[in-house]
N, C-alpha and C. Protein backbone atom coordinates (compact mmCIF):
# COMPACT_ATOMS: atom_id res chain seq x y z
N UNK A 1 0.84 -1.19 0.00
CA UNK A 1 0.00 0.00 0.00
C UNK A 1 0.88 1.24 0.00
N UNK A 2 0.56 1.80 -0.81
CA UNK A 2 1.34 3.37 -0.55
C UNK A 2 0.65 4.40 0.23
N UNK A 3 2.41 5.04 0.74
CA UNK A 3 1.70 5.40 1.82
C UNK A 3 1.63 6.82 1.14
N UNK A 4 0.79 8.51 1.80
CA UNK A 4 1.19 9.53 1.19
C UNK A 4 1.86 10.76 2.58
N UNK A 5 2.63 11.27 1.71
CA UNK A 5 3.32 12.45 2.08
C UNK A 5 2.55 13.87 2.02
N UNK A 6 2.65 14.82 3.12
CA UNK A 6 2.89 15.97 2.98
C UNK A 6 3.32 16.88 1.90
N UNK A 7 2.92 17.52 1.06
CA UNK A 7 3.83 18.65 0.36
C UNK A 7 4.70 18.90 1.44
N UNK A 8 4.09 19.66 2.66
CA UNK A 8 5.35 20.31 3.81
C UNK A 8 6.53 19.13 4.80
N UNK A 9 6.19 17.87 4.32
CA UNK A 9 7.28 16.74 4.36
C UNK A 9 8.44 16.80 3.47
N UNK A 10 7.59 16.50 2.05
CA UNK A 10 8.27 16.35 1.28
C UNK A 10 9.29 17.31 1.00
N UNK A 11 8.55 18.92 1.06
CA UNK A 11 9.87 19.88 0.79
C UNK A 11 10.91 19.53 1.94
N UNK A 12 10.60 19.46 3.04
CA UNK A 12 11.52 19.28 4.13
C UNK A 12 12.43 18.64 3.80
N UNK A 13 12.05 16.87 3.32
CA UNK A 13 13.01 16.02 3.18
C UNK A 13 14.09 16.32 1.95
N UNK A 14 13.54 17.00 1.04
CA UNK A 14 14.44 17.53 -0.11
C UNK A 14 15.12 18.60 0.50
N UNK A 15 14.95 19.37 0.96
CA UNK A 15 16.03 20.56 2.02
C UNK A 15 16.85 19.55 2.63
N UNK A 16 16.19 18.84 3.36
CA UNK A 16 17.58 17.97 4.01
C UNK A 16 18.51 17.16 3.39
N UNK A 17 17.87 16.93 2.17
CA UNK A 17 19.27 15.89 1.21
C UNK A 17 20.16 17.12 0.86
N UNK A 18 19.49 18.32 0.30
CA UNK A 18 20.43 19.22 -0.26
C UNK A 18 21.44 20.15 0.88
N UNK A 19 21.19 20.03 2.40
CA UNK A 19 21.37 20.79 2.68
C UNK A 19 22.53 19.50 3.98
N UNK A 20 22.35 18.19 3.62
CA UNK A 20 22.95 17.70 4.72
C UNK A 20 24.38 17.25 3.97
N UNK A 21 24.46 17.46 2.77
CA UNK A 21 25.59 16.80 2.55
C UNK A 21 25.42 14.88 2.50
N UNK A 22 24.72 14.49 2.80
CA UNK A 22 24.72 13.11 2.41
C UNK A 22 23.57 12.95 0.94
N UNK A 23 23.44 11.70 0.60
CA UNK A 23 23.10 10.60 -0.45
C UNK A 23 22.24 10.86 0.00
N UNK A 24 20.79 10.27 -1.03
CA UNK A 24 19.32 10.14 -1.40
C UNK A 24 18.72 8.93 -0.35
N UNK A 25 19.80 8.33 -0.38
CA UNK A 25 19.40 6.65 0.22
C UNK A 25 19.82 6.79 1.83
N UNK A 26 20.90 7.48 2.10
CA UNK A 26 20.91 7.64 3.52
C UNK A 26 20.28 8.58 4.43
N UNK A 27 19.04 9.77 3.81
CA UNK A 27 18.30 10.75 4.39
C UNK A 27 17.30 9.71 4.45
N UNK A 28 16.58 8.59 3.11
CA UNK A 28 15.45 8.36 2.98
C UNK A 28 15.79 7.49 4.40
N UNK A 29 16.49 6.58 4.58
CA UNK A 29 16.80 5.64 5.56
C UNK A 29 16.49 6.31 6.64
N UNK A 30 16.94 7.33 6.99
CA UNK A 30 16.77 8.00 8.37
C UNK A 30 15.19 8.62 8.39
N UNK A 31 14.52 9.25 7.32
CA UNK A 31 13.12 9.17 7.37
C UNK A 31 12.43 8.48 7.19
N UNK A 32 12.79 7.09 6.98
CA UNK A 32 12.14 5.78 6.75
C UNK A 32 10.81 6.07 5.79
N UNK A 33 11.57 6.84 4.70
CA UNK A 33 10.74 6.78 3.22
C UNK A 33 11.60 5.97 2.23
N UNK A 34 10.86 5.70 1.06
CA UNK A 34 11.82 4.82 -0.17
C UNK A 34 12.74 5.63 -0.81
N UNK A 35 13.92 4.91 -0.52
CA UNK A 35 14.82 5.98 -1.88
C UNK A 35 14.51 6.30 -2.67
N UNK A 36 13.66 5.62 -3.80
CA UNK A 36 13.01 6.17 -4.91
C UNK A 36 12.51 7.26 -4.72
N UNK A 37 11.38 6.79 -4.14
CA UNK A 37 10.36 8.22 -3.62
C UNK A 37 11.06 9.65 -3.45
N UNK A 38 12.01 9.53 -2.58
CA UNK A 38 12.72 10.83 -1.83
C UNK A 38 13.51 11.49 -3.41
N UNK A 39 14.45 10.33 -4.31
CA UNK A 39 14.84 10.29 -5.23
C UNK A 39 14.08 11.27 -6.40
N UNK A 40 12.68 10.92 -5.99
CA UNK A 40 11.85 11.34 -7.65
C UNK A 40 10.93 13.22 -6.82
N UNK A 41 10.91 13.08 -5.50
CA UNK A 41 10.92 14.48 -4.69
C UNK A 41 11.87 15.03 -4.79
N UNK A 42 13.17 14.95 -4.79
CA UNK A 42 14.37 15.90 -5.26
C UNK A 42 14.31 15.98 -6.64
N UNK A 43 13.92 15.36 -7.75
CA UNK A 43 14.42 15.29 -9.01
C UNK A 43 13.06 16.16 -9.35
N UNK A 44 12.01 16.36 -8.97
CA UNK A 44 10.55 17.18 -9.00
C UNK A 44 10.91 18.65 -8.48
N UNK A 45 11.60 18.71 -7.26
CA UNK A 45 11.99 19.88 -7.09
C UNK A 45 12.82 20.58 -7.55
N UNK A 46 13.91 19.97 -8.52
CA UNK A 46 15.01 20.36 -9.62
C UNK A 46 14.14 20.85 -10.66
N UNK A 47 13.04 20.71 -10.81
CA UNK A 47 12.07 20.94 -12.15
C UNK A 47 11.50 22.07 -12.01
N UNK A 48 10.94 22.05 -10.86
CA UNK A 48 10.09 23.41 -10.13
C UNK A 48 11.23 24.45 -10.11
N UNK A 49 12.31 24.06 -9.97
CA UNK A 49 13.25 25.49 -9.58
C UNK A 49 13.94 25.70 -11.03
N UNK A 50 13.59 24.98 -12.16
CA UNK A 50 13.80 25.47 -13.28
C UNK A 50 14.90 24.88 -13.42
N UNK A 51 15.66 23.65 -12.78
CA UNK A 51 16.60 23.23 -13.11
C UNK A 51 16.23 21.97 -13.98
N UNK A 52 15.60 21.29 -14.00
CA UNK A 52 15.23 20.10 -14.79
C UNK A 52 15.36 19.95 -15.91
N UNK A 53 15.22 18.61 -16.39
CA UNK A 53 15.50 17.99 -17.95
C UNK A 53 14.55 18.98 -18.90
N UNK A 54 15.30 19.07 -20.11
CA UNK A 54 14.62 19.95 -21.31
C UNK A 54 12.78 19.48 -21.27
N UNK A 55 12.13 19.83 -21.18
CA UNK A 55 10.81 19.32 -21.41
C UNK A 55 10.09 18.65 -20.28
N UNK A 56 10.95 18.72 -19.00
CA UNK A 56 9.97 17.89 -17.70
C UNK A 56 9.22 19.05 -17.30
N UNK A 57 7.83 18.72 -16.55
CA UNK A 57 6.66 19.63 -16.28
C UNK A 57 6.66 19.89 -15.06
N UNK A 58 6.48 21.15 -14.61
CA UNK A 58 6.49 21.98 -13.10
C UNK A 58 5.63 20.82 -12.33
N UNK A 59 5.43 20.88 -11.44
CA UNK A 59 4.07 20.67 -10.57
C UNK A 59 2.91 21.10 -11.25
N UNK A 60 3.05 22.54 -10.79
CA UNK A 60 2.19 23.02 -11.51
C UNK A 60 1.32 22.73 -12.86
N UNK A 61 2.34 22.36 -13.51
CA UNK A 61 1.79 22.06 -15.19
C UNK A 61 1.47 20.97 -15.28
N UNK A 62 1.92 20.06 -14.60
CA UNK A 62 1.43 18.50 -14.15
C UNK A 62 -0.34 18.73 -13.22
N UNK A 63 -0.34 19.92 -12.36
CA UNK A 63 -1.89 19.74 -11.48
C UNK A 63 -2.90 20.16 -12.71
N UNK A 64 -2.13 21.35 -13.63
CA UNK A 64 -3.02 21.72 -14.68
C UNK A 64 -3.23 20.84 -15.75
N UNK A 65 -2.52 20.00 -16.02
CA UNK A 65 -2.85 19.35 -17.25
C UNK A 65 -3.68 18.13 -16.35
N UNK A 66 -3.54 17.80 -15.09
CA UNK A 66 -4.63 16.77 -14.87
C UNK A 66 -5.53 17.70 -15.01
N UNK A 67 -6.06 18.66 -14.21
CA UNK A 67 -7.45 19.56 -13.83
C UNK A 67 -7.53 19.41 -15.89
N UNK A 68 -6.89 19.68 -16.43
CA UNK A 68 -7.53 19.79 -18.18
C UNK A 68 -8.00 18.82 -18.64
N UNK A 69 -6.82 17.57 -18.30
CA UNK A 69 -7.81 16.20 -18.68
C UNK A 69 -8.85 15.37 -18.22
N UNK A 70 -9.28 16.23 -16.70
CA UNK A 70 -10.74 15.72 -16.26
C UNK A 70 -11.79 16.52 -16.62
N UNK A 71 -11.72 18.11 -16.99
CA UNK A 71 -12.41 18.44 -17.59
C UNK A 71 -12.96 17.78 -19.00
N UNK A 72 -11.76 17.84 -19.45
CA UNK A 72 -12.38 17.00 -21.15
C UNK A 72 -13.10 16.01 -21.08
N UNK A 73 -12.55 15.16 -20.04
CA UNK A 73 -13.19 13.76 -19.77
C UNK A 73 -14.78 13.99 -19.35
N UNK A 74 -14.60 14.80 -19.21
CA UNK A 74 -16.46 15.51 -18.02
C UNK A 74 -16.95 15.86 -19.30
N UNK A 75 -16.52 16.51 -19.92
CA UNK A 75 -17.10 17.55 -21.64
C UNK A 75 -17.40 16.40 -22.58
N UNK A 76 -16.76 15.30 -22.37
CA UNK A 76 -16.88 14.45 -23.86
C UNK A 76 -18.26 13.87 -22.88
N UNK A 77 -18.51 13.13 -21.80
CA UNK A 77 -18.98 12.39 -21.35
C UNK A 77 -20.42 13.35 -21.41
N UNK A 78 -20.49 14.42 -21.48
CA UNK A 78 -21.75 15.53 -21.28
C UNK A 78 -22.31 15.16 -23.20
N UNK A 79 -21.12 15.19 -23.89
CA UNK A 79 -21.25 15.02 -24.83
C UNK A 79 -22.35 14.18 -25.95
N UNK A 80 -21.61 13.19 -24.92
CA UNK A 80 -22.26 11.70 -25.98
C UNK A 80 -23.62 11.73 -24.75
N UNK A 81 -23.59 11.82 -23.94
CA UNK A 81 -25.68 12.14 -23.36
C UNK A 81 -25.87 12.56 -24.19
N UNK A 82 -26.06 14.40 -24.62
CA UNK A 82 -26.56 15.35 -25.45
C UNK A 82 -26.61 14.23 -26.97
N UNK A 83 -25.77 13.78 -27.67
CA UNK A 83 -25.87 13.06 -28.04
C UNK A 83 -27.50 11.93 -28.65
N UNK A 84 -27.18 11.04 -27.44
CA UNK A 84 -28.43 10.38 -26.82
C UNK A 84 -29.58 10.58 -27.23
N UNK A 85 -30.01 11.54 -26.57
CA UNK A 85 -31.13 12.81 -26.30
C UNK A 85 -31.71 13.18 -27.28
N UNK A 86 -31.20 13.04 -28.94
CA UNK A 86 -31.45 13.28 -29.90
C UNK A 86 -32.42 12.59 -30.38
């Protein structure tokens, strides 16, 4: 089961990898989160601060493009009723 995090965790734990001088795997160990996890929260916050790979998406642009693709999903589905109805 996964478990979920805090936004105000998660930034924390990324301040503390960047700010302790140790590895990804020895902060997650001591917060008894997955390396991965902590791994893909630092590599998310490299994105947000404009450091990230050519083409990876803010947060932000990641909450907006879901909020866009449930709208559509809501619009098509309104759709094919109206549709129907005919």
């Amino acid at each position: 089961m996964s478990k979920r995090y805090t936004p105000e965790f998660k930034r924390d734990a990324v301040a503390l990898v960047r700010s302790s001088g140790r590895n990804v795997t020895e902060v997650a160990r001591e917060l008894g989160v997955s390396p991965e996890g902590l791994r893909g929260w630092v590599k998310q916050a490299k994105t947000d601060r404009g450091e990230g790979a050519p083409g990876a998406l803010t947060t932000a642009e990641k909450d907006e493009l879901q909020r866009l693709r449930r709208e559509n999903r809501e619009q098509q589905q309104t759709i094919e009723i109206l549709k129907k109805q005919r």
